[in-house]
N, C-alpha and C. Protein backbone atom coordinates (compact mmCIF):
# COMPACT_ATOMS: atom_id res chain seq x y z
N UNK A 1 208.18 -27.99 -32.55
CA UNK A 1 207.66 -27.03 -31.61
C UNK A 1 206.41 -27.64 -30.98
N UNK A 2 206.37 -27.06 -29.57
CA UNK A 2 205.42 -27.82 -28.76
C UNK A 2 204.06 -27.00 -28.75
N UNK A 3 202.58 -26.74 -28.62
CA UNK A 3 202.18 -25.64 -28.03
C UNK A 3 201.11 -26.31 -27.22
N UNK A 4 200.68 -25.37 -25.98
CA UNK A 4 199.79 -26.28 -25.11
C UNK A 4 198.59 -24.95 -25.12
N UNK A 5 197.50 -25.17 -25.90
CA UNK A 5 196.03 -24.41 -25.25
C UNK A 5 194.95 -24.97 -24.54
N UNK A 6 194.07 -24.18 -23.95
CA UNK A 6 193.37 -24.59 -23.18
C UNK A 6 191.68 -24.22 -23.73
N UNK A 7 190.92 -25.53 -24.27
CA UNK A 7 189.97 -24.97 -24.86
C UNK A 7 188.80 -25.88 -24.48
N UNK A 8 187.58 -25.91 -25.36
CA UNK A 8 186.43 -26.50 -24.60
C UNK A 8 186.57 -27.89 -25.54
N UNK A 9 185.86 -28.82 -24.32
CA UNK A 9 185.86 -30.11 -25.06
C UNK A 9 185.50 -30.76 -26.63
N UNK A 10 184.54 -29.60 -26.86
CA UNK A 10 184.25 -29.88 -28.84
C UNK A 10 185.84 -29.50 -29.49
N UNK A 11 186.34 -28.42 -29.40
CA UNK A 11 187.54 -27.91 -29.58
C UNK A 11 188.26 -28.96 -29.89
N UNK A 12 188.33 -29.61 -28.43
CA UNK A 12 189.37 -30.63 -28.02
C UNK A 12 189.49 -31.93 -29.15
N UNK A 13 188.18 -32.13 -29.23
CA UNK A 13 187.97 -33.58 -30.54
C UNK A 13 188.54 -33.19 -31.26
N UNK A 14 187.74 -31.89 -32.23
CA UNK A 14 188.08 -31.44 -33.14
C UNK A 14 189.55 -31.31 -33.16
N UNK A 15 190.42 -30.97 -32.88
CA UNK A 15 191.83 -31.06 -33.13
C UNK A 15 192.71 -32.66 -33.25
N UNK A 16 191.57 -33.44 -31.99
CA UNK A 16 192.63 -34.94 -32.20
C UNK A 16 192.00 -35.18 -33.68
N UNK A 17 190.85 -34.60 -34.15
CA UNK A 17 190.50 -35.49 -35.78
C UNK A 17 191.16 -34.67 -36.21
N UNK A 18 191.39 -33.54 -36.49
CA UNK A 18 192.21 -32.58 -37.53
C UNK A 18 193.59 -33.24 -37.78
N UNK A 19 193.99 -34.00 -36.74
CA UNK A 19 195.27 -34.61 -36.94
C UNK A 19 195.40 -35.36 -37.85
N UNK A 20 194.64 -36.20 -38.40
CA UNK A 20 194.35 -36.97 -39.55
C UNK A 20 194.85 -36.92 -40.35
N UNK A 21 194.23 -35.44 -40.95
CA UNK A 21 194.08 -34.73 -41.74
C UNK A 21 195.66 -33.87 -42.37
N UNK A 22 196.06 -33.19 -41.24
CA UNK A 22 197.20 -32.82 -41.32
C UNK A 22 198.43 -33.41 -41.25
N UNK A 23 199.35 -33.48 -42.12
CA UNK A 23 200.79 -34.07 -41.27
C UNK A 23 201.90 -33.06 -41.05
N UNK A 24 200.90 -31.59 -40.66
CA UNK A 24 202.04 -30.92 -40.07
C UNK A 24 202.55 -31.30 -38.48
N UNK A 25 200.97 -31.82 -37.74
CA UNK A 25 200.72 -32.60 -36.32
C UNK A 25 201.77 -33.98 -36.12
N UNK A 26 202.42 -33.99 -35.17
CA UNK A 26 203.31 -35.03 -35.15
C UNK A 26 202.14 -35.57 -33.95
N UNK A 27 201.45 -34.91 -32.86
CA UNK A 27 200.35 -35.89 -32.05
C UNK A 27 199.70 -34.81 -31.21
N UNK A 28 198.60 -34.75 -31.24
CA UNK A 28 197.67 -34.32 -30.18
C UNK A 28 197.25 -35.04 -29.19
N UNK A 29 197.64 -34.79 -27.81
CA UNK A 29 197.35 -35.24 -26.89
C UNK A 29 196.50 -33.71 -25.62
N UNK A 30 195.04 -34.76 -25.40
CA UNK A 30 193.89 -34.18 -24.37
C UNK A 30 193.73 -34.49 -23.15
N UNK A 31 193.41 -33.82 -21.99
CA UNK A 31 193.91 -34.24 -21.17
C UNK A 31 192.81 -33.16 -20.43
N UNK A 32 191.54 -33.43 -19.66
CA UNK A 32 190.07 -32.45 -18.79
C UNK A 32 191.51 -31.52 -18.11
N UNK A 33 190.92 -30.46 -18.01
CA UNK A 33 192.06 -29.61 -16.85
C UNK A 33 190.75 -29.68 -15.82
N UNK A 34 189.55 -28.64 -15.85
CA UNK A 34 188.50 -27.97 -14.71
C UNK A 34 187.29 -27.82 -15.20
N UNK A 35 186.04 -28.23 -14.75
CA UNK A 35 184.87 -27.59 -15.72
C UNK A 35 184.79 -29.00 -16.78
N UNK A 36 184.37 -27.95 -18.05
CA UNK A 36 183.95 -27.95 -19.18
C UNK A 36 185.49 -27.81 -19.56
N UNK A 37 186.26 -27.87 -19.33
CA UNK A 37 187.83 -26.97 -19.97
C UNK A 37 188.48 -28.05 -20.31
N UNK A 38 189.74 -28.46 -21.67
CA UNK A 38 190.86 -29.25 -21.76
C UNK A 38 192.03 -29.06 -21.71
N UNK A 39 193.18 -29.02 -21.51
CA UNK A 39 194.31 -29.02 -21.76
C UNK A 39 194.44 -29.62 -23.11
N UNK A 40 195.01 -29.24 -24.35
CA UNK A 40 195.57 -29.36 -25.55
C UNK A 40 196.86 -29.63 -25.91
N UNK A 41 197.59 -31.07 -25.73
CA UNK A 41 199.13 -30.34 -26.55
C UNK A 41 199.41 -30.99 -27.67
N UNK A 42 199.95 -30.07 -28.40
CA UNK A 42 200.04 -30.07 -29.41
C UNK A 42 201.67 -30.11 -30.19
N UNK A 43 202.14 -31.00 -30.42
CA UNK A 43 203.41 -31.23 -31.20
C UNK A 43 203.63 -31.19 -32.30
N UNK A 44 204.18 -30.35 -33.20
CA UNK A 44 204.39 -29.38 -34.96
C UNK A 44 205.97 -30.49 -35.03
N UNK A 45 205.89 -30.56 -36.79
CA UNK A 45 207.12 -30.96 -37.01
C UNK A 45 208.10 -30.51 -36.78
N UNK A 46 209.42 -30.55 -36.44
CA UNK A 46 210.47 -29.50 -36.68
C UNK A 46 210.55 -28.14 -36.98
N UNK A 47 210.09 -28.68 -38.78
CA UNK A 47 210.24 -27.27 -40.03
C UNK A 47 209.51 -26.49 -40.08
N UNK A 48 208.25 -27.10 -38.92
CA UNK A 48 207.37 -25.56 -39.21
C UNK A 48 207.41 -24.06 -38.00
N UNK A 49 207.76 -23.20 -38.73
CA UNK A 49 208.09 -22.20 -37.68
C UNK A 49 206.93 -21.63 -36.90
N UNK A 50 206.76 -20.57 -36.44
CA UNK A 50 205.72 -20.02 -35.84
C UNK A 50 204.54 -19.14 -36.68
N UNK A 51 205.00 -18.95 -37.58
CA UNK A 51 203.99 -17.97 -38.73
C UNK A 51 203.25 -19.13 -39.40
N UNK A 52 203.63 -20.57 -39.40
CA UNK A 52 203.20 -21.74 -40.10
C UNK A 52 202.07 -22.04 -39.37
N UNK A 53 202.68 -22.43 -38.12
CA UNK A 53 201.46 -22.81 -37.07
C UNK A 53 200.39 -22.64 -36.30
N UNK A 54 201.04 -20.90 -36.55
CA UNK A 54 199.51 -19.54 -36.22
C UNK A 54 198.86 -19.76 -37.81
N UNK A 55 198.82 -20.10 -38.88
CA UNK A 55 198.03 -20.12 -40.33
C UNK A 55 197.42 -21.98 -40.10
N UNK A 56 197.86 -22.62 -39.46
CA UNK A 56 197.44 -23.99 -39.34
C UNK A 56 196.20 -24.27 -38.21
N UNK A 57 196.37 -23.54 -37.58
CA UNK A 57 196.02 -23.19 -35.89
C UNK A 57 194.62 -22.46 -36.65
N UNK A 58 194.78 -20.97 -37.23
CA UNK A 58 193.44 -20.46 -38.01
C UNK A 58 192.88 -21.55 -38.68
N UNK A 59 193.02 -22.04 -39.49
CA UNK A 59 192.24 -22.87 -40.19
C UNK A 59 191.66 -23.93 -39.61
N UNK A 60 192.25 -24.18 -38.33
CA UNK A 60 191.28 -24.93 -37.31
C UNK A 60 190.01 -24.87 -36.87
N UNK A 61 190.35 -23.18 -37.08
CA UNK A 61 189.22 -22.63 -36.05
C UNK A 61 189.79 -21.88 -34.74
N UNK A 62 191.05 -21.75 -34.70
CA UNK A 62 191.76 -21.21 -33.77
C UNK A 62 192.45 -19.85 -34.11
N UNK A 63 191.57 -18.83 -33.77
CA UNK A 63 192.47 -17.43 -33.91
C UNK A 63 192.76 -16.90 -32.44
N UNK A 64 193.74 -15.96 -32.61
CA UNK A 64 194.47 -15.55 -31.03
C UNK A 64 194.82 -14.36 -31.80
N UNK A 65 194.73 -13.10 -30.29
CA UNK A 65 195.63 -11.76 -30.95
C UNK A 65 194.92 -11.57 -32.08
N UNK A 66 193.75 -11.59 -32.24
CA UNK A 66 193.00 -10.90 -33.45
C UNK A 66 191.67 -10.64 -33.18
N UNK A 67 191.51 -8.93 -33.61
CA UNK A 67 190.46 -8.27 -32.81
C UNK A 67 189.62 -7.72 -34.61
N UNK A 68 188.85 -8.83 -34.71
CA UNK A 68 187.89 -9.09 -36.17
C UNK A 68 187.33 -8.22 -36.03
N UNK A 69 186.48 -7.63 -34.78
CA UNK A 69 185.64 -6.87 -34.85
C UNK A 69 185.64 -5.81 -34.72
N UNK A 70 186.77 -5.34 -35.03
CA UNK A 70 187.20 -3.39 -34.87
C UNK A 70 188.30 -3.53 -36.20
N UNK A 71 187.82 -4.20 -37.31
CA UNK A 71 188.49 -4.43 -38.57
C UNK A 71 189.41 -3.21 -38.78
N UNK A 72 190.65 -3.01 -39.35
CA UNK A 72 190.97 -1.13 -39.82
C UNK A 72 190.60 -1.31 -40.99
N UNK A 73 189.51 -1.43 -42.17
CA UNK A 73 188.77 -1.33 -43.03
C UNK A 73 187.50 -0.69 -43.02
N UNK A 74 186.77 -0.92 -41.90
CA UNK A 74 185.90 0.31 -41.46
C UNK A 74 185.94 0.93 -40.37
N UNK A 75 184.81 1.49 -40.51
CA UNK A 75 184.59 2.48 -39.16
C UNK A 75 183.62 1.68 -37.97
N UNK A 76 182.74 0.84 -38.71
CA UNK A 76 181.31 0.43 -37.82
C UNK A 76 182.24 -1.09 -37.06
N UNK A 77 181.43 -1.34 -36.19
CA UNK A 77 181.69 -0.69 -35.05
C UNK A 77 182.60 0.43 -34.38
N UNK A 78 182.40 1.93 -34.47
CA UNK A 78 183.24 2.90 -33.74
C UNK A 78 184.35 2.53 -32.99
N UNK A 79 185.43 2.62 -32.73
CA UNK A 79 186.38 2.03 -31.42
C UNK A 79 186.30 2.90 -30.55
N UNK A 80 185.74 2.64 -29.37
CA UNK A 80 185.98 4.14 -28.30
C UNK A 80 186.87 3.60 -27.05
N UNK A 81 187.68 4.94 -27.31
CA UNK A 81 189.41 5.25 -27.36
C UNK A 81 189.15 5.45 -25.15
């Protein structure tokens, strides 16, 4: 599986070194899009599905679709509806 994000240049390092590290990464390739901004892509082995690579992706430092700060464990910060 392929995935392409678009993040800031520290980001950007940080993932070609994470590759190292991991051999779920078959290659990270960076690439300036605009700005301060990179293009990211990112190539997963085969076997890893999508629930693998959103838990690989967090531990990066990469969360998506997750709203930390209106936890459903408390109340504080209020959510107004």
């Amino acid at each position: 599986m392929t995935i392409k994000i678009l993040t800031s240049e520290l980001q950007a390092e940080f993932l070609k070194d994470y590759k190292m590290y991991n051999p779920a990464m078959e290659s990270v390739e960076v690439e300036k899009y605009e700005n301060d901004m990179y293009d990211v892509t990112i190539k997963f082995n085969d076997f890893y599905d999508v629930s693998l690579i959103a838990q690989l992706l967090f531990s990066a430092g990469i969360s998506y679709g997750l709203d930390l700060k209106y936890s459903s464990y408390g109340k504080e910060p209020e959510r107004v509806r």
